[in-house]
C-alpha atoms as a PDB file:
ATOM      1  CA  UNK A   1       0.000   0.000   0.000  1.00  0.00           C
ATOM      2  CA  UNK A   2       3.192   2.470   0.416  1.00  0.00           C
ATOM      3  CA  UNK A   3       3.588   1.714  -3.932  1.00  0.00           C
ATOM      4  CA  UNK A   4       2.022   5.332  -4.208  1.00  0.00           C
ATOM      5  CA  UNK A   5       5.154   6.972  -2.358  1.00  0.00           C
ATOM      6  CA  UNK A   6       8.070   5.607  -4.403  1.00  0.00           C
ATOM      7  CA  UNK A   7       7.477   8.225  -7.001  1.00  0.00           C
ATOM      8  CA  UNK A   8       7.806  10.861  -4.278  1.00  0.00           C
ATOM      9  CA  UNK A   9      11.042   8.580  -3.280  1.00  0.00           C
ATOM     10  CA  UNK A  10      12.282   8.788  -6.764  1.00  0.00           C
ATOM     11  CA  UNK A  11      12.246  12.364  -7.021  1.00  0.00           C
ATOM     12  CA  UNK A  12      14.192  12.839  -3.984  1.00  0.00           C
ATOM     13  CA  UNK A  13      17.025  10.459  -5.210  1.00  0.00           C
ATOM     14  CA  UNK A  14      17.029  12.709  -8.377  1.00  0.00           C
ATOM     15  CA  UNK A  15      17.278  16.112  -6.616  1.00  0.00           C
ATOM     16  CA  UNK A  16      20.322  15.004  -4.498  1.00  0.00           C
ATOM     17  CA  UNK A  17      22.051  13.465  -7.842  1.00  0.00           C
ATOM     18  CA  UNK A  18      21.836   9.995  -6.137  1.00  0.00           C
ATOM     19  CA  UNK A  19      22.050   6.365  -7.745  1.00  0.00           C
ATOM     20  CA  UNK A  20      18.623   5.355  -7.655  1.00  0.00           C
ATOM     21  CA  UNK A  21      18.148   1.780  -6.130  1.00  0.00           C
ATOM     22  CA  UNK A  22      16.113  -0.969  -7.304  1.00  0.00           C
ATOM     23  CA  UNK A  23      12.592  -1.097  -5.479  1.00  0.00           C
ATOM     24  CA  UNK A  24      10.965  -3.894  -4.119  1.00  0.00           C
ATOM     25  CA  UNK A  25       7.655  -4.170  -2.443  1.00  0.00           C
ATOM     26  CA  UNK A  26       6.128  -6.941  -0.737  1.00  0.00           C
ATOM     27  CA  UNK A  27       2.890  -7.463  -0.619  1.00  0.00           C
ATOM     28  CA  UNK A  28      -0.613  -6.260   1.919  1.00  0.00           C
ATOM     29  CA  UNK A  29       0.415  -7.063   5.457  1.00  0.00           C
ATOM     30  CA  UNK A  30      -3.148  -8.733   6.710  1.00  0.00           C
ATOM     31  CA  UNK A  31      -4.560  -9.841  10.459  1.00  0.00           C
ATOM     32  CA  UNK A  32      -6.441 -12.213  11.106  1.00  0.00           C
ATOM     33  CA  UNK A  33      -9.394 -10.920  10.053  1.00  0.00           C
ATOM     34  CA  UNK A  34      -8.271 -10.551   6.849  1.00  0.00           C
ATOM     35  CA  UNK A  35      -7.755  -6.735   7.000  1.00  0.00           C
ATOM     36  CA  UNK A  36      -4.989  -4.304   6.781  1.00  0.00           C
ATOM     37  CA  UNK A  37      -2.494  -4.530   9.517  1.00  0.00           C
ATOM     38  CA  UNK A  38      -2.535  -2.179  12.243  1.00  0.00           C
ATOM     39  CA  UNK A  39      -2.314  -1.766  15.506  1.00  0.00           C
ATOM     40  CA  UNK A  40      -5.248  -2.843  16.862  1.00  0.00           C
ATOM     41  CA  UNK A  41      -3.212  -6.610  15.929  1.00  0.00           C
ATOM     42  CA  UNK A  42      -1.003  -6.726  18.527  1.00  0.00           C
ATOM     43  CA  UNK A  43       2.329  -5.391  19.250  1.00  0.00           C
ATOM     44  CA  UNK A  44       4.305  -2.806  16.735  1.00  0.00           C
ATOM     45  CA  UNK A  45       7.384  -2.042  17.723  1.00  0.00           C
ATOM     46  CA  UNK A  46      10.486  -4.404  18.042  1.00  0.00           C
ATOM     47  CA  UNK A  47      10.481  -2.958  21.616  1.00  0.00           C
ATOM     48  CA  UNK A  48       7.507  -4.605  22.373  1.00  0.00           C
ATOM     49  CA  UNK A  49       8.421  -7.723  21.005  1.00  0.00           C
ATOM     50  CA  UNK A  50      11.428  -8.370  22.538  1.00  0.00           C
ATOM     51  CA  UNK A  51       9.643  -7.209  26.241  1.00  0.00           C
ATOM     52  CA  UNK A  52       7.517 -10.345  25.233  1.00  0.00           C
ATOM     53  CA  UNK A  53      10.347 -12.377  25.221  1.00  0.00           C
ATOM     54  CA  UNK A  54      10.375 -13.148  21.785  1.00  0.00           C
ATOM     55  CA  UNK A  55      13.836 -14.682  20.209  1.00  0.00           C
ATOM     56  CA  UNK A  56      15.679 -12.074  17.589  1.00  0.00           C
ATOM     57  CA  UNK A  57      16.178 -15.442  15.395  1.00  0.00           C
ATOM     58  CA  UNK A  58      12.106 -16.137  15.134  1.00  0.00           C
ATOM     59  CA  UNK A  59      11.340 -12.791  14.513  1.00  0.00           C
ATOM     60  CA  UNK A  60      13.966 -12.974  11.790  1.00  0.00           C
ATOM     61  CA  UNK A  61      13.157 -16.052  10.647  1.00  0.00           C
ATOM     62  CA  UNK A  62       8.830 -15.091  10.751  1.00  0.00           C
ATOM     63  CA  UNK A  63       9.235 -11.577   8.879  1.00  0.00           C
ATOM     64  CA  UNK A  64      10.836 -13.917   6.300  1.00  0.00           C
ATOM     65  CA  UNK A  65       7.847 -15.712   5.860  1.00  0.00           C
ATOM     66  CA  UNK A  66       5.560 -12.957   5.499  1.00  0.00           C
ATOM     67  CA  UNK A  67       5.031 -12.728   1.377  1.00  0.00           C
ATOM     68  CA  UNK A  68       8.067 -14.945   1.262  1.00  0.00           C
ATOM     69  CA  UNK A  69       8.522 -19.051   1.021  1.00  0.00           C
ATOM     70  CA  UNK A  70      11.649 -21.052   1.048  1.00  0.00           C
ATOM     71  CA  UNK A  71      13.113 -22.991  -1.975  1.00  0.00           C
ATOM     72  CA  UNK A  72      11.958 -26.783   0.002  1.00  0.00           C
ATOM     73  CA  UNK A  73       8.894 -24.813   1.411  1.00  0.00           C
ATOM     74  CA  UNK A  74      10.138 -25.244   5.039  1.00  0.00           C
ATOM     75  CA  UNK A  75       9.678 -22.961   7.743  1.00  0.00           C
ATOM     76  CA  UNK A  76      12.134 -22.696  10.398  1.00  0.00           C
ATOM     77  CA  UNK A  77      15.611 -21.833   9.669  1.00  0.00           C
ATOM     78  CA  UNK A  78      18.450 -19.234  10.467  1.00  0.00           C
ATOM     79  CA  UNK A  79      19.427 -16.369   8.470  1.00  0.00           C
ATOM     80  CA  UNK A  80      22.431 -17.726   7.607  1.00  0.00           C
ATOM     81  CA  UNK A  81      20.352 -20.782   6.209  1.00  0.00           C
ATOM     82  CA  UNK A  82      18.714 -18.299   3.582  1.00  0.00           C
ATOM     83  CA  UNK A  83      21.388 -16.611   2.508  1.00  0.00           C
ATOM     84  CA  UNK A  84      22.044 -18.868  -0.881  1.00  0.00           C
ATOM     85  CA  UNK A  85      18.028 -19.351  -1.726  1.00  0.00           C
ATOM     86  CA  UNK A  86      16.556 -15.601  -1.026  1.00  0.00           C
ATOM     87  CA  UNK A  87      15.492 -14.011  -4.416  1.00  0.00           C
ATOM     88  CA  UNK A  88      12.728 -11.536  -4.895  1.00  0.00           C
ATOM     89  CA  UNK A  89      10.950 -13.972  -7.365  1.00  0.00           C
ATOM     90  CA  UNK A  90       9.769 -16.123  -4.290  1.00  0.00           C
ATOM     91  CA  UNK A  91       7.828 -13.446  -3.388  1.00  0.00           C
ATOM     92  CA  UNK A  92       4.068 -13.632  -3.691  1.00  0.00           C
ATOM     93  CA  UNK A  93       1.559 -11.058  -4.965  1.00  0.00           C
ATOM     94  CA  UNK A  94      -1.120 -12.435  -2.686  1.00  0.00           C
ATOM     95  CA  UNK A  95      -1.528 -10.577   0.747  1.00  0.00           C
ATOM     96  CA  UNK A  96       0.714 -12.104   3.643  1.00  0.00           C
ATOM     97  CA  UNK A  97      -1.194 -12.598   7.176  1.00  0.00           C
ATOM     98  CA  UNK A  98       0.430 -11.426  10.150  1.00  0.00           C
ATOM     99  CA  UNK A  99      -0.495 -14.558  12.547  1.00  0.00           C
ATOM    100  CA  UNK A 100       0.245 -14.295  16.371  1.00  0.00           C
ATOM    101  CA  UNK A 101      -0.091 -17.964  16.878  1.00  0.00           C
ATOM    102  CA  UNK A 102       2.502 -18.509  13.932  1.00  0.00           C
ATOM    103  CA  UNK A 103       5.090 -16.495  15.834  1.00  0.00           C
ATOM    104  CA  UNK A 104       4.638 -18.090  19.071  1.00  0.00           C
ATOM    105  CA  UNK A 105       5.223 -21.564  17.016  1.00  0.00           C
ATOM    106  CA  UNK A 106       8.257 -20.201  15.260  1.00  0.00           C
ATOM    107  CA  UNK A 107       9.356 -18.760  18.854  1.00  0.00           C
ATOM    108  CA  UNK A 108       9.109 -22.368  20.148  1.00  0.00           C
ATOM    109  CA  UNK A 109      10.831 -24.338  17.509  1.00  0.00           C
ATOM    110  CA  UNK A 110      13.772 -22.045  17.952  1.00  0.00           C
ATOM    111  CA  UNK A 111      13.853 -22.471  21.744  1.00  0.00           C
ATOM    112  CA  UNK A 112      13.945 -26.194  20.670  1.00  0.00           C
ATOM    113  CA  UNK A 113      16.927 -25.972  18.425  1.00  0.00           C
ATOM    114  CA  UNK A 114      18.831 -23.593  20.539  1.00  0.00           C
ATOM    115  CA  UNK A 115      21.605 -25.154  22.521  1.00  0.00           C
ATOM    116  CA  UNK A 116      21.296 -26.517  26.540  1.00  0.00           C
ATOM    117  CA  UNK A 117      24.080 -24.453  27.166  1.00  0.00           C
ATOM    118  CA  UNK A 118      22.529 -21.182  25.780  1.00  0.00           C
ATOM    119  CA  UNK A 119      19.345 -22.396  27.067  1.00  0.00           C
ATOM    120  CA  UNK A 120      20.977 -22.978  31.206  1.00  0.00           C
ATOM    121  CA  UNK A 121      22.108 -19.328  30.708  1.00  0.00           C
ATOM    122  CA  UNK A 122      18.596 -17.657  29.459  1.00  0.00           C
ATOM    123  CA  UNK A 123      16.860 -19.267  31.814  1.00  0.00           C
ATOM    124  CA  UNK A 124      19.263 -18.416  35.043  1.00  0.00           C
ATOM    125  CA  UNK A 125      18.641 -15.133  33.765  1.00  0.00           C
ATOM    126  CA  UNK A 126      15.044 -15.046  34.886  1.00  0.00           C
ATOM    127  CA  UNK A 127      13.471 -14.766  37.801  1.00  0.00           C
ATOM    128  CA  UNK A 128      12.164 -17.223  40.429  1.00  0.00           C
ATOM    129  CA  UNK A 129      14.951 -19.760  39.551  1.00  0.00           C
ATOM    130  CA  UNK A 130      16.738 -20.188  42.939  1.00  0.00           C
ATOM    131  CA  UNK A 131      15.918 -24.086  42.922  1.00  0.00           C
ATOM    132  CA  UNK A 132      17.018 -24.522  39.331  1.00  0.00           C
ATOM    133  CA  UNK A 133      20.314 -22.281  40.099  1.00  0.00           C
ATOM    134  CA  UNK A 134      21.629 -24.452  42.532  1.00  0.00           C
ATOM    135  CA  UNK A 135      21.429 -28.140  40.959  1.00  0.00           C
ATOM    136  CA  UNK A 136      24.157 -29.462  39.370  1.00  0.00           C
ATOM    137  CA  UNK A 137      25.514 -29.498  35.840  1.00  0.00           C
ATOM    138  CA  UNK A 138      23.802 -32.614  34.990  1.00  0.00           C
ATOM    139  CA  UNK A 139      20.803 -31.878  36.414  1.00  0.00           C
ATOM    140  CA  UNK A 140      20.536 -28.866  34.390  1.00  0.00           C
ATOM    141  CA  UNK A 141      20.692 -30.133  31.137  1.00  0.00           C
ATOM    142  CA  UNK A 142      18.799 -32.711  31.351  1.00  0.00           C
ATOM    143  CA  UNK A 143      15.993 -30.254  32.911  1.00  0.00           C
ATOM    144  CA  UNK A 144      16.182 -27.592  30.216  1.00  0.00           C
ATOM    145  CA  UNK A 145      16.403 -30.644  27.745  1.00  0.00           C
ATOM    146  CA  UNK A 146      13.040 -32.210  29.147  1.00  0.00           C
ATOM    147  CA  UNK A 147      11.271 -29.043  29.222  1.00  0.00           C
ATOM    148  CA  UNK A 148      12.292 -27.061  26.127  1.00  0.00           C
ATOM    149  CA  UNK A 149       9.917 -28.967  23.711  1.00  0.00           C
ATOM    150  CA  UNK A 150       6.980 -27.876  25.907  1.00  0.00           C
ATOM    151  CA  UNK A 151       7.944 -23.905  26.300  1.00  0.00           C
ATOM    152  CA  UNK A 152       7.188 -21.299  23.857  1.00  0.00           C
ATOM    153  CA  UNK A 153       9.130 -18.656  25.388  1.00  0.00           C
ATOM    154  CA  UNK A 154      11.826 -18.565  27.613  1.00  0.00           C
ATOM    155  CA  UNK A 155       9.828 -17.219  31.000  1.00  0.00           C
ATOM    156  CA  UNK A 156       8.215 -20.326  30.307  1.00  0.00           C
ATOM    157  CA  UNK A 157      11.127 -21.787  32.187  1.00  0.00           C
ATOM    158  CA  UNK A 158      10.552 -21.348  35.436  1.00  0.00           C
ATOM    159  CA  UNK A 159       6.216 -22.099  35.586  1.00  0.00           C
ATOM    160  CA  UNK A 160       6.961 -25.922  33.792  1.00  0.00           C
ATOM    161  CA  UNK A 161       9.782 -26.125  36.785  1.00  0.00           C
ATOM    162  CA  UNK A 162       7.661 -24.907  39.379  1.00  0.00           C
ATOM    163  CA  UNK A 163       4.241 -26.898  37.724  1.00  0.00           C
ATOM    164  CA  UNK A 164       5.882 -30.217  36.959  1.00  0.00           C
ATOM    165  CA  UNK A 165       9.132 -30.901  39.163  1.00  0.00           C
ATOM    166  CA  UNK A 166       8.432 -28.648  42.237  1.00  0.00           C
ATOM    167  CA  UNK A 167       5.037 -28.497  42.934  1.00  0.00           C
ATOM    168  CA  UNK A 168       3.481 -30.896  45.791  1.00  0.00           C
ATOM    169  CA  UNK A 169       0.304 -30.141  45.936  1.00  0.00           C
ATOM    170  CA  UNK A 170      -1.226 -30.775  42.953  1.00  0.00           C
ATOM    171  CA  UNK A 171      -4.786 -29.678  41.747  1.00  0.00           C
ATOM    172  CA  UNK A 172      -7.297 -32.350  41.550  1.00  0.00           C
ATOM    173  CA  UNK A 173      -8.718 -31.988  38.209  1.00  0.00           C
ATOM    174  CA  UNK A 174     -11.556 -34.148  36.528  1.00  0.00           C
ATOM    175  CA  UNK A 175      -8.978 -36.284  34.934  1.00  0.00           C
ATOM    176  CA  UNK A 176      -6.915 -36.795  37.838  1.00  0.00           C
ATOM    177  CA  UNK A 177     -10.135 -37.750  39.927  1.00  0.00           C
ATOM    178  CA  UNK A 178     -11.075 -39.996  37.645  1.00  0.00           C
ATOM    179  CA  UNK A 179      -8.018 -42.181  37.923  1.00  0.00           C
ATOM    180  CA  UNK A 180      -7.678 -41.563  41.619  1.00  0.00           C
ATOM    181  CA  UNK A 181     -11.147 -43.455  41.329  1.00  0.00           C
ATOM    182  CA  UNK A 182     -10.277 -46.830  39.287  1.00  0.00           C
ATOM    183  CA  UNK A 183      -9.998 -49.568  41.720  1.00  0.00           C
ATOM    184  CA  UNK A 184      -6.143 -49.980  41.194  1.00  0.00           C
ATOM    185  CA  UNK A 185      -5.013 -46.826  41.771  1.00  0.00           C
ATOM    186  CA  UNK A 186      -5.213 -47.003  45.837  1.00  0.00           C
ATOM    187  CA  UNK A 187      -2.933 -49.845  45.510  1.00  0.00           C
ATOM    188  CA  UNK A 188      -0.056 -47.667  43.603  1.00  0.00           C
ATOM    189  CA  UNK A 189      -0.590 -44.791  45.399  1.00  0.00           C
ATOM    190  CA  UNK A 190      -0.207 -46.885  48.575  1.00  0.00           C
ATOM    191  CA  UNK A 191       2.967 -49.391  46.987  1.00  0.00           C
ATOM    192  CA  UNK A 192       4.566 -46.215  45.960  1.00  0.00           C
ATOM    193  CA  UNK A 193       4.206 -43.923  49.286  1.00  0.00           C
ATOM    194  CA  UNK A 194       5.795 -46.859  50.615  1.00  0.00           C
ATOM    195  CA  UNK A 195       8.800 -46.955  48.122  1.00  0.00           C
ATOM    196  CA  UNK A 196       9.400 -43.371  47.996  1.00  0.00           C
ATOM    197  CA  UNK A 197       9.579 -43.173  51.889  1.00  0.00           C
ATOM    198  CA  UNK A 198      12.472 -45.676  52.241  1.00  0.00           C
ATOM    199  CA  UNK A 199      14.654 -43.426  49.482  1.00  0.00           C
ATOM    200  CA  UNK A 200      17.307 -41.753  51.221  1.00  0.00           C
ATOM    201  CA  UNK A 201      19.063 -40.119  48.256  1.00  0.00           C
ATOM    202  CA  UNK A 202      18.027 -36.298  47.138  1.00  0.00           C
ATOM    203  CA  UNK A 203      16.869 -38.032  44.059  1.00  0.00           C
ATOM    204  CA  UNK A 204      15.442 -41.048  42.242  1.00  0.00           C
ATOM    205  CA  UNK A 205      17.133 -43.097  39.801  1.00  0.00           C
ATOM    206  CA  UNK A 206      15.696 -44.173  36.375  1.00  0.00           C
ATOM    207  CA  UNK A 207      16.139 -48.027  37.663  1.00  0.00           C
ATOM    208  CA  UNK A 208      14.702 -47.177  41.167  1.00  0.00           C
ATOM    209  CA  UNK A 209      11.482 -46.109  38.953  1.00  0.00           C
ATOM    210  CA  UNK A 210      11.909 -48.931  36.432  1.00  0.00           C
ATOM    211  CA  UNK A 211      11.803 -50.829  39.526  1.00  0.00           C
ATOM    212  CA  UNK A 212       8.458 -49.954  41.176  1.00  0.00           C
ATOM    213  CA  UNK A 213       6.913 -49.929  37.547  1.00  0.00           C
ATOM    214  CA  UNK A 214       7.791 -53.707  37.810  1.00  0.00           C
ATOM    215  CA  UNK A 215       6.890 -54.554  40.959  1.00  0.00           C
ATOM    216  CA  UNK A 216       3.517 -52.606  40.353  1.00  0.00           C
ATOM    217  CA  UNK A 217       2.652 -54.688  37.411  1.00  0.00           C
ATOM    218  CA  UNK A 218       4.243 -58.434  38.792  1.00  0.00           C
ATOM    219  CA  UNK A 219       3.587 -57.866  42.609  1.00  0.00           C
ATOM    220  CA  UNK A 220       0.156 -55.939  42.312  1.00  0.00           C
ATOM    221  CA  UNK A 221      -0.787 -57.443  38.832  1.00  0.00           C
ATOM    222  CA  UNK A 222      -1.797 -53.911  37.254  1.00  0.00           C
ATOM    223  CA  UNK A 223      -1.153 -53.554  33.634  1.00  0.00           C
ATOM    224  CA  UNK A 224      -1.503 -51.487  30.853  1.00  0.00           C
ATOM    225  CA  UNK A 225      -3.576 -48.226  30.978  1.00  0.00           C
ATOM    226  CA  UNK A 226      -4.091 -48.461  34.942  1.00  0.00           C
ATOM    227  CA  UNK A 227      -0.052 -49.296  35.267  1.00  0.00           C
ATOM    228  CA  UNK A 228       0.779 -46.215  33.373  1.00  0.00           C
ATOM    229  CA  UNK A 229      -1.365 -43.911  34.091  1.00  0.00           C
ATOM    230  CA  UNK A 230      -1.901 -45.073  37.534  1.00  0.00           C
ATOM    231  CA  UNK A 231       1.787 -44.900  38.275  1.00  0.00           C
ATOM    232  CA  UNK A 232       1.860 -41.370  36.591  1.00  0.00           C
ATOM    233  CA  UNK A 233      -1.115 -40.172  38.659  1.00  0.00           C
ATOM    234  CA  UNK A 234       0.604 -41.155  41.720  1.00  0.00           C
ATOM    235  CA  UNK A 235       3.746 -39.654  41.482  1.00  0.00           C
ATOM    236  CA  UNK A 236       3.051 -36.473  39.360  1.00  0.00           C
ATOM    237  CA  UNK A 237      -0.613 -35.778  40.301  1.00  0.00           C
ATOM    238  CA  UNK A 238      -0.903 -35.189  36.424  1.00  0.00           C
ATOM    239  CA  UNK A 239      -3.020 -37.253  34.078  1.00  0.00           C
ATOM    240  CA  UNK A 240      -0.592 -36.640  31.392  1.00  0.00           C
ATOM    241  CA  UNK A 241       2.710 -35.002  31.315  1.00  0.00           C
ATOM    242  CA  UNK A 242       6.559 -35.669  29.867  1.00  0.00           C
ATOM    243  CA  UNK A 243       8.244 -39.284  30.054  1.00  0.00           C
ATOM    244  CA  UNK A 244       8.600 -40.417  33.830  1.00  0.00           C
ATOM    245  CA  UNK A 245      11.682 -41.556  32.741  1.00  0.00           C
ATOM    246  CA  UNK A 246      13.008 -38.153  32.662  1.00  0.00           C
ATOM    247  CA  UNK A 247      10.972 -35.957  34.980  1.00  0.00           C
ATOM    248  CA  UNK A 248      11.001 -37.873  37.913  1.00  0.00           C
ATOM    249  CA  UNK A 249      14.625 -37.870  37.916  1.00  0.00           C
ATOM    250  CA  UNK A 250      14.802 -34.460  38.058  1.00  0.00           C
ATOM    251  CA  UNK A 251      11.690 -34.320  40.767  1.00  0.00           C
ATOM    252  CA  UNK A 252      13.382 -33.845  44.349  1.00  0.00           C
ATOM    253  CA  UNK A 253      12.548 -36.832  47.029  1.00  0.00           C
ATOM    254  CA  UNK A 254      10.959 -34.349  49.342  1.00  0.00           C
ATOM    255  CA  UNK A 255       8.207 -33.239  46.702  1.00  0.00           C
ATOM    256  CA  UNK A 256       7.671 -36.841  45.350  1.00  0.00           C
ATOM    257  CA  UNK A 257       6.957 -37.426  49.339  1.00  0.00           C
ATOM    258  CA  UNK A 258       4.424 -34.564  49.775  1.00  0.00           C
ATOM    259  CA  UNK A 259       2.570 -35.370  46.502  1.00  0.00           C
ATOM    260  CA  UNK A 260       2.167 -38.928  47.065  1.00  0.00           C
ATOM    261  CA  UNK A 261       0.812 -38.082  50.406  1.00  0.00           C
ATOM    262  CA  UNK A 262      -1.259 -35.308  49.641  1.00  0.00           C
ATOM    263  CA  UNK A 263      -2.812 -37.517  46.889  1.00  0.00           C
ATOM    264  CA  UNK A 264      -3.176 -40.352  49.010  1.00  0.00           C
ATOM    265  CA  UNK A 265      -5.179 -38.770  51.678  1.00  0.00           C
END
């Protein structure tokens, strides 16, 4: 829609004597409602975006998308990815819609493919990360390695911490209640209060799980759906969640105590 003003823009480069460039326009910048972009859409300043923690390389990589597609049609990558393929003929005349929900989804996949390194360093950065501060090496990468493929942004951080590794008190949704409910489940939630109390260590080991999974489904004969989701239930207070493999690992003793009790009440 700024086509009009070139002309103006072309007389100015011939008054100062200047080299006149070659022009480019992209096309109509839409919302989701299909009409012109403005600010009633959302933020409009870099400012802005970057106070809403978004990543410099998904905003690159998003304005890049807007009118624009890439040679294999995919859509994350890096500048430096681009660099060989970018030509003005991929652009298209059609409108381009500005979508929020796009963003956050490029915002995310570039959290995923940053590095655990980088990632330890954002996210000691923020706030309300005391617990996460003082673990060990390990402990940290494997956390930010767990959680990145479920944040968006990296605030996100410190709420999965605090929502799936520290938090002992867990809500009792409808889900939850429901499998606090099936017949089985007293029977893990009792096996494993048991197990977790005798654990003298500041954390549990992957066997030490793989172990009451076992003697869950051999000793108490519960299998399949009630196993895992019983077994999850119990020692999460989540109906679903990431790989107990790799959470509860990270999950302190002394909040795996409190939960199990507080569900087993």
């Amino acid at each position: 829609d700024h086509l009009n003003n070139t002309v103006r823009q072309l007389m100015i480069y011939e008054a100062l004597g200047a080299k006149l460039p070659e022009f480019a326009h992209v096309s109509l910048l839409i919302g989701h409602d299909r009409q012109k972009l403005s600010k009633r859409h959302g933020a409009t300043s870099v400012n802005l975006y970057r106070n809403e923690h978004y990543l410099p390389e998904a905003m690159c990589n998003y304005l890049c998308l807007l009118g624009w597609s890439h040679p294999t049609e995919k859509d994350i990558f890096d500048k430096g990815d681009i660099v060989e393929v970018f030509s003005l003929e991929r652009f298209s005349a059609s409108a381009a819609m500005y979508d929020i929900e796009k963003l956050k989804w490029v915002n995310s996949e570039h959290v995923k493919k940053m590095s655990n390194a980088d990632l330890i360093t954002l996210v000691e950065l923020e706030p309300e990360t005391e617990f996460f501060k003082k673990q060990s090496p390990e402990w940290k990468n494997g956390c930010v390695e767990l959680l990145k493929r479920y944040a968006q942004f990296i605030p996100d951080f410190p709420k999965l911490i605090n929502d799936l590794i520290l938090k002992d008190d867990p809500e009792i949704t409808d889900a939850l209640k429901e499998i606090l409910s099936w017949e089985t489940t007293p029977k893990i939630l009792n096996f494993i209060s048991g197990e977790v109390d005798k654990v003298k260590t500041e954390f549990v080991t992957e066997a030490e799980l793989n172990g009451w999974m076992d003697s869950v489904k051999k000793d108490l004969g519960v299998k399949g759906k009630p196993l895992f989701q019983g077994v999850r239930a119990a020692i999460t207070g989540h109906d679903h969640g990431p790989d107990l493999k790799f959470l509860i690992p990270l999950t302190p003793v002394s909040v795996l105590k409190k939960r199990v009790h507080h569900l087993n009440k």
